[in-house]
Protein backbone atom coordinates (compact mmCIF):
# COMPACT_ATOMS: atom_id res chain seq x y z
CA UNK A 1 -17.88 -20.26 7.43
CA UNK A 2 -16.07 -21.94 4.66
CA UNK A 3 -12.20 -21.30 4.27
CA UNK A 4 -11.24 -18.40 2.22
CA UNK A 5 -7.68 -16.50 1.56
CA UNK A 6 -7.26 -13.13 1.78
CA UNK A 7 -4.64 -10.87 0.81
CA UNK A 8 -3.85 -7.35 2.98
CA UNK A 9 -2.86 -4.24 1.55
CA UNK A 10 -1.92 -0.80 2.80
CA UNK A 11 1.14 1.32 2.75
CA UNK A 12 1.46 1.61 6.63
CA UNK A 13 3.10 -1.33 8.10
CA UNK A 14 1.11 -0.70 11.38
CA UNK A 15 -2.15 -0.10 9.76
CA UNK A 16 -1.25 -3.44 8.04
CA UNK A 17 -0.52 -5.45 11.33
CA UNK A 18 -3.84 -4.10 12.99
CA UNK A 19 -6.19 -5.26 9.45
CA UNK A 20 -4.15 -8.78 10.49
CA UNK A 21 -5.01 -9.08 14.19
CA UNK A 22 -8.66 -8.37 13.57
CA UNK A 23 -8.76 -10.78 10.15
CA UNK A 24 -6.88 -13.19 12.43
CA UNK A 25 -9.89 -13.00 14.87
CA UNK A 26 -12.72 -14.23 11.80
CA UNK A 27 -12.87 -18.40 11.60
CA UNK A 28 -12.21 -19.96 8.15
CA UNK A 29 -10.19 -17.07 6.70
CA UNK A 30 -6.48 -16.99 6.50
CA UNK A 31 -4.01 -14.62 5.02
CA UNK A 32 -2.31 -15.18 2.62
CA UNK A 33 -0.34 -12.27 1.29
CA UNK A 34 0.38 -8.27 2.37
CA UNK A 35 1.67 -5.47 0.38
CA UNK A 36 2.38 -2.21 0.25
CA UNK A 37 0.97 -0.44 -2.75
CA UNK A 38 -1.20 -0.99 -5.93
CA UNK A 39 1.78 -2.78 -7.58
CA UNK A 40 2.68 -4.81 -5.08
CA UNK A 41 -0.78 -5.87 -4.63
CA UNK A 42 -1.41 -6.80 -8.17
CA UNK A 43 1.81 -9.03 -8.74
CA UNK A 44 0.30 -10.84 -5.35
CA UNK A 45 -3.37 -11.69 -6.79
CA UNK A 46 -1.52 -12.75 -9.91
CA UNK A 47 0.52 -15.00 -8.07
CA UNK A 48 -1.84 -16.56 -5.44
CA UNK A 49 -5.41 -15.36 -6.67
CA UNK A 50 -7.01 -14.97 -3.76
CA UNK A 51 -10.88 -15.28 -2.87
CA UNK A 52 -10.79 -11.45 -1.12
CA UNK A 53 -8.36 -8.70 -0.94
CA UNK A 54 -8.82 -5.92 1.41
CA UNK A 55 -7.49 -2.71 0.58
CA UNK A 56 -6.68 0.83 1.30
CA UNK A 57 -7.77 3.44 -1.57
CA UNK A 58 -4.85 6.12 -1.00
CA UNK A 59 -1.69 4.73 -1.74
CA UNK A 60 1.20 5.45 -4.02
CA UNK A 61 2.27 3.74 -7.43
CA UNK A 62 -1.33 3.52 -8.51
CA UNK A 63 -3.98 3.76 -5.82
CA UNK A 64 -7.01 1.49 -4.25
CA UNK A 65 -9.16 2.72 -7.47
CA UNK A 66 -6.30 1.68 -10.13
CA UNK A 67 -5.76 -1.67 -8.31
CA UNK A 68 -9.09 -2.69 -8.09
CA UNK A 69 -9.81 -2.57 -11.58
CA UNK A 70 -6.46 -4.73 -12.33
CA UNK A 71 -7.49 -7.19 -10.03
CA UNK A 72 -11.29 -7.46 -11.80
CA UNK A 73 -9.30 -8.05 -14.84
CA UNK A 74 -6.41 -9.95 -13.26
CA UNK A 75 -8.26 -12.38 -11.30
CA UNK A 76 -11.55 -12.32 -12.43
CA UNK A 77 -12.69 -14.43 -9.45
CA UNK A 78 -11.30 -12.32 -6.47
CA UNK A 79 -13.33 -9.89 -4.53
CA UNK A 80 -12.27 -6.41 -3.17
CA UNK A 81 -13.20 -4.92 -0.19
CA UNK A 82 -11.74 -1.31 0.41
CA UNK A 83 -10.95 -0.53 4.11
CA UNK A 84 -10.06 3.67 3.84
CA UNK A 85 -10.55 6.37 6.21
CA UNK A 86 -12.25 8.47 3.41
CA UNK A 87 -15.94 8.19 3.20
CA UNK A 88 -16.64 10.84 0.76
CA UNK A 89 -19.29 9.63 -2.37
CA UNK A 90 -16.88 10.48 -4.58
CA UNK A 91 -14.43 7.79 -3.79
CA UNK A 92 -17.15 5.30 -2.86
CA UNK A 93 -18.43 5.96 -5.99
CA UNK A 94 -15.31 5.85 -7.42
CA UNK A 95 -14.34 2.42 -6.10
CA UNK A 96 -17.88 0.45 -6.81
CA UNK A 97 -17.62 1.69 -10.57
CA UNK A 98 -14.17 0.54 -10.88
CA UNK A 99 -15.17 -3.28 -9.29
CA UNK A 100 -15.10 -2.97 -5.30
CA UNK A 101 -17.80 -5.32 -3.32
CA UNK A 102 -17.50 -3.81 -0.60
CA UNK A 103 -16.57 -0.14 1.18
CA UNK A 104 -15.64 -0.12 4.73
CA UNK A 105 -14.22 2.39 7.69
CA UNK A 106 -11.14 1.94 9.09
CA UNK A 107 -12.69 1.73 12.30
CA UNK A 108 -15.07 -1.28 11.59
CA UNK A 109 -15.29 -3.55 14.61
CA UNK A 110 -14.69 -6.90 14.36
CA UNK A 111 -18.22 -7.54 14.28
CA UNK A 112 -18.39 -5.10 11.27
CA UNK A 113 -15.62 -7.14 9.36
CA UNK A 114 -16.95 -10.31 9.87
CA UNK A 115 -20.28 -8.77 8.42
CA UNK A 116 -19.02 -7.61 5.09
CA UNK A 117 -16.78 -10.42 4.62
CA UNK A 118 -19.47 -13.20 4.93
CA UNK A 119 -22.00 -10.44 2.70
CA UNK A 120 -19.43 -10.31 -0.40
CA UNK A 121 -18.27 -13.89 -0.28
CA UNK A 122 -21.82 -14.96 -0.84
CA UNK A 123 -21.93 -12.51 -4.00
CA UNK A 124 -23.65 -9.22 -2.13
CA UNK A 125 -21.87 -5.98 -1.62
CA UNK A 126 -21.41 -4.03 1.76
CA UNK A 127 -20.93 -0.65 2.39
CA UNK A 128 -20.61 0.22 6.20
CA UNK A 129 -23.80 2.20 7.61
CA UNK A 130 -22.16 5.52 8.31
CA UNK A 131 -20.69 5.51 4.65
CA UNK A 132 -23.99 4.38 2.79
CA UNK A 133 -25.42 7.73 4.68
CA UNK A 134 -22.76 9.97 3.49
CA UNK A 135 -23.75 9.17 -0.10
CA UNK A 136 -27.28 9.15 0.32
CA UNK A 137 -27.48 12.14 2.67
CA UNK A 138 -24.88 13.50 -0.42
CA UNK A 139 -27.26 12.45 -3.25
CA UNK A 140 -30.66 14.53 -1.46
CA UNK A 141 -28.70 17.75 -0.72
CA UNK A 142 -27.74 17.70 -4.42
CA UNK A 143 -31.39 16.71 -5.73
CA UNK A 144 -34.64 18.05 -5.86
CA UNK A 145 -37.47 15.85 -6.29
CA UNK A 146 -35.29 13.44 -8.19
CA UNK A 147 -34.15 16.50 -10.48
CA UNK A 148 -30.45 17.48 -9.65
CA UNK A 149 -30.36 20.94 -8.18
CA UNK A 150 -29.27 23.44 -10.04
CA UNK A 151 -25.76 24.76 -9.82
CA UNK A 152 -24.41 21.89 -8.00
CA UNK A 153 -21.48 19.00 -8.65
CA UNK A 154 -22.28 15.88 -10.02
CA UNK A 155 -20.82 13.13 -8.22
CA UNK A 156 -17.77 13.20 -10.80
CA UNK A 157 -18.84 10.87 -13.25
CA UNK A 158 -17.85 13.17 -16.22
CA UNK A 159 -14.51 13.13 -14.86
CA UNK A 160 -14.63 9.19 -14.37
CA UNK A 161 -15.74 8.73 -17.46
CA UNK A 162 -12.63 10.77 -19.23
CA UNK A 163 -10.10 8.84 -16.91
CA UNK A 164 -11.55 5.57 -18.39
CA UNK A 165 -10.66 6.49 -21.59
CA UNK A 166 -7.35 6.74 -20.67
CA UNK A 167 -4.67 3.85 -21.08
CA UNK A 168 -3.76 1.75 -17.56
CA UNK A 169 0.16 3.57 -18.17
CA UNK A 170 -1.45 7.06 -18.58
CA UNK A 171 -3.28 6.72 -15.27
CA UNK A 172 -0.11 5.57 -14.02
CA UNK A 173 1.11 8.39 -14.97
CA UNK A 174 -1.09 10.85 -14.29
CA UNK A 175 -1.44 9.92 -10.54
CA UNK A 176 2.12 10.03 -10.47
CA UNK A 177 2.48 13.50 -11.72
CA UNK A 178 -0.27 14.77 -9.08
CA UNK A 179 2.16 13.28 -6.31
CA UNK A 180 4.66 15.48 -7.57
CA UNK A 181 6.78 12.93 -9.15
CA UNK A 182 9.37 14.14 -11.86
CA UNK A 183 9.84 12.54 -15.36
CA UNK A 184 13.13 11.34 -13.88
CA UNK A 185 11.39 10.03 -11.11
CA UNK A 186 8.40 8.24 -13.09
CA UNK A 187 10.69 6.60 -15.36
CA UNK A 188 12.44 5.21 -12.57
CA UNK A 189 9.25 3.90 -10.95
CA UNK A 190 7.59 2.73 -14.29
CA UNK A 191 10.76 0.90 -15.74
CA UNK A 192 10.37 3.19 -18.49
CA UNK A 193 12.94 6.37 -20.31
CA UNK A 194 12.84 9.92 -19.66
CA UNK A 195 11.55 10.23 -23.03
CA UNK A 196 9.19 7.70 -23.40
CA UNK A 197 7.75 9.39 -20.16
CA UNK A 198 7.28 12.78 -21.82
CA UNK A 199 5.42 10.70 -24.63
CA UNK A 200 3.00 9.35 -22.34
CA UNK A 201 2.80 12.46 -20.35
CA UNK A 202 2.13 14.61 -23.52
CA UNK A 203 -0.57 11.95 -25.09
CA UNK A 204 -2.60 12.14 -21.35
CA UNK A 205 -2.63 16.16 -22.19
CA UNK A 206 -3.75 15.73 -25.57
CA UNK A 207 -6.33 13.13 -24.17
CA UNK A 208 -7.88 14.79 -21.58
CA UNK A 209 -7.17 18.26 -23.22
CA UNK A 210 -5.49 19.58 -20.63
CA UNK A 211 -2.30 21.16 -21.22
CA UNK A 212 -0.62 22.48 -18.33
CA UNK A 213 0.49 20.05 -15.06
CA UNK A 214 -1.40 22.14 -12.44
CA UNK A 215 -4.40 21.12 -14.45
CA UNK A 216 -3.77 17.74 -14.30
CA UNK A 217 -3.43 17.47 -10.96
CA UNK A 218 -6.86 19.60 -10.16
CA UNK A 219 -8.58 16.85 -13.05
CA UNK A 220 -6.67 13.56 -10.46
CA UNK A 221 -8.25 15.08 -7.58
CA UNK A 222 -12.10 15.44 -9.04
CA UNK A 223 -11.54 12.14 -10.89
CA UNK A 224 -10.31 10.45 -7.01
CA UNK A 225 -7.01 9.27 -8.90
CA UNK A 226 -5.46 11.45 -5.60
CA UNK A 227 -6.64 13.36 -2.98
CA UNK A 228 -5.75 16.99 -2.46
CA UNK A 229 -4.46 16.02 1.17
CA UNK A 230 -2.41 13.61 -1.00
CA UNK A 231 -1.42 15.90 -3.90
């Protein structure tokens, strides 16, 4: 297998060390970069522009979602794989519309890794068995002979859809906010004031019209921004 570099993200150091030893394990690849969040990760592509980055999808700052549509635009030419616990269709869904080649477990074998590696370095996508089931076993219980049942969820692309109008900061923001971060608290995060906080905070309410926080934070958590184990 030809050489590629790959950058590591997650916001558990051990979770971090373990994606390493079984990367480590994979001929031709080598690691070039780890870090901690969405930010982190970003300034890292910038810098090194990797051929892969594999990723976790709930992290703070701005998660796996957020980060993988940065990179797209970023570095056009590196590939995301995200490695998450949660196999839900919502934030596979989630992921693959915002750029993601691939969608693994966090209990992939080796075998597994080396799979969906060598699959989305030669342009394919990979999704790992047991989470391509959960969204197609997902997609019949909510459809009836290709007509979608009545009285149940879409998949959240209504949701997706208003959270792409929204600016990069305001998505900053908003996942933010549904962590339970205060103005004071964003500001320090985001470089930004108090007051130019409240701006943003009050244009994402105007945006999405939604006008209390509690609201916000039930919109992050259909949208995938957070989770509500997360929240």
């Amino acid at each position: 297998m030809a050489s590629f570099r790959v950058v590591l993200i997650d916001d558990h150091n051990l979770v971090r060390a373990g994606m390493r030893a079984l990367v480590e394990k994979l001929s031709g690849i080598e690691v070039v970069g780890e870090a901690g969040d969405g930010r982190e990760a970003l300034a890292i592509v910038e810098t090194s522009k990797p051929d892969l980055v594999l990723m976790d999808l709930s992290m703070p700052g701005f998660n796996g979602v957020e980060a993988t549509a940065r990179i797209g635009k970023a570095s056009p030419g590196t590939r995301v794989i995200i490695v998450s616990v949660h196999g839900d269709p919502q934030s596979v869904l989630a992921a693959i519309d915002a750029g993601a080649k691939g969608y693994m477990s966090k209990d992939a074998s080796v075998a597994e890794l080396d799979l969906a590696v060598k699959a989305v370095m030669r342009g394919g996508t990979y999704l790992s068995p047991s989470i391509s089931q959960h969204v197609v076993d997902d997609y019949r219980r909510r459809t009836v002979d290709g007509v979608t049942a009545p009285g149940t969820p879409s998949f959240g692309s209504a949701d997706r859809a208003r959270l792409a109008r929204l600016t990069p900061r305001q998505r900053e923001v908003l996942q933010l906010l549904a962590e339970g971060a205060s103005s004071r608290k964003m500001a320090r995060v985001l470089k930004l004031s108090v007051k130019t906080i409240e701006t943003h905070r009050a244009l994402l309410m105007e945006r999405l019209d939604i006008h209390d926080v509690a609201g916000l934070v039930r919109f992050a958590i259909r949208a995938g921004v957070v989770r509500s184990d997360d929240a």
